[in-house]
Structure formats: structure tokens, C-alpha cells
Protein backbone atom coordinates (compact mmCIF):
# COMPACT_ATOMS: atom_id res chain seq x y z
CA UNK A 1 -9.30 4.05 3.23
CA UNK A 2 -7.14 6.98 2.36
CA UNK A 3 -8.00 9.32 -0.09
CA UNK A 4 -5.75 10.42 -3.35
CA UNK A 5 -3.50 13.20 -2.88
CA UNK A 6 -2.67 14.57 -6.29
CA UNK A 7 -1.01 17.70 -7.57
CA UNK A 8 -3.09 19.33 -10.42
CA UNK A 9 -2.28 22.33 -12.40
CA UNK A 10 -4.04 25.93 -13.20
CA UNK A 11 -4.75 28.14 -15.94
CA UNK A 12 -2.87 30.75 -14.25
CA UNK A 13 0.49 28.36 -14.36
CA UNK A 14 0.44 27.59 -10.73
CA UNK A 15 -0.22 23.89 -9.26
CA UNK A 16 -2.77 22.96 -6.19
CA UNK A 17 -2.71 20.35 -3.91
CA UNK A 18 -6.06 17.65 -4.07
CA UNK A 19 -7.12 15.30 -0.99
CA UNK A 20 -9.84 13.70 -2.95
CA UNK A 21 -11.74 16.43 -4.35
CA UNK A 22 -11.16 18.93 -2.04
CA UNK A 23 -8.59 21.66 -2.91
CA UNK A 24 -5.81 21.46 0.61
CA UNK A 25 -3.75 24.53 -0.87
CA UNK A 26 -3.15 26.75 -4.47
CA UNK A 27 -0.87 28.80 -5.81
CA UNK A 28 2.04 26.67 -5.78
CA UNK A 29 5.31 26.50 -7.92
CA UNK A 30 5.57 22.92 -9.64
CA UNK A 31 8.28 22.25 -6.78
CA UNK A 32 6.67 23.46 -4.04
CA UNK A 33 3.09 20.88 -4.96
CA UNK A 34 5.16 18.35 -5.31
CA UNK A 35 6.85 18.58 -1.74
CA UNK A 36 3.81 19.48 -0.51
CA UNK A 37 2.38 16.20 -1.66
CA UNK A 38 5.34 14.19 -1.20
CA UNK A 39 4.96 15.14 3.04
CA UNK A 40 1.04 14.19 2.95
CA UNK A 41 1.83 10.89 1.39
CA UNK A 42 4.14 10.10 4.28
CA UNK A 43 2.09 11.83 6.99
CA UNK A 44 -0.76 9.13 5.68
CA UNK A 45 1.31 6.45 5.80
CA UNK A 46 2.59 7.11 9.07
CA UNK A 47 -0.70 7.49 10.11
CA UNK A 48 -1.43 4.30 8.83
CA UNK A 49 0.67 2.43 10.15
CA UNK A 50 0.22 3.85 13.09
CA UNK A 51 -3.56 2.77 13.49
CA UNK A 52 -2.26 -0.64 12.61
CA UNK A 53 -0.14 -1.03 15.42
């Protein structure tokens, strides 16, 4: 099972990246998590269907 990818952000007004509770990359613009996120959702669903094949 694949684990949440979520975009989260810090006190400093910067955003990080989450696989599940481990912190993938910080210090992001809004923009920049977001398309971050956006490529590890399809990268897991590639992969995913992939293994299904």
C-alpha cells in the first residue's frame, strides 16, 4: 500500500513535502510543494500500475 504524500507548511512560511511521516524535501515555495507532490503522485501510480501488469 502506498503511503500519503502531503504538502505541509512551516513556521518560517515555506512548505515541505511528507511520504508518510517522513520529511522527502523543505524549504519550498507553495508552488514548488505542490509540483513536487503532484510528480510523486504520478511516479506512484505509475509504479503501481506497473507492478500490476
Amino acid at each position: 500500500m502506498a503511503q500519503v504524500i502531503r504538502v505541509k507548511p512551516t513556521h518560517d512560511g515555506t512548505y515541505t513535502v511528507y511520504r508518510g511521516t517522513l520529511a522527502l524535501i523543505c524549504g519550498l515555495t507553495r508552488l514548488q510543494a505542490e509540483r513536487y507532490e503532484a510528480s510523486l503522485t504520478r511516479q506512484q501510480r505509475t509504479n503501481m500500475t506497473a507492478a500490476g501488469a
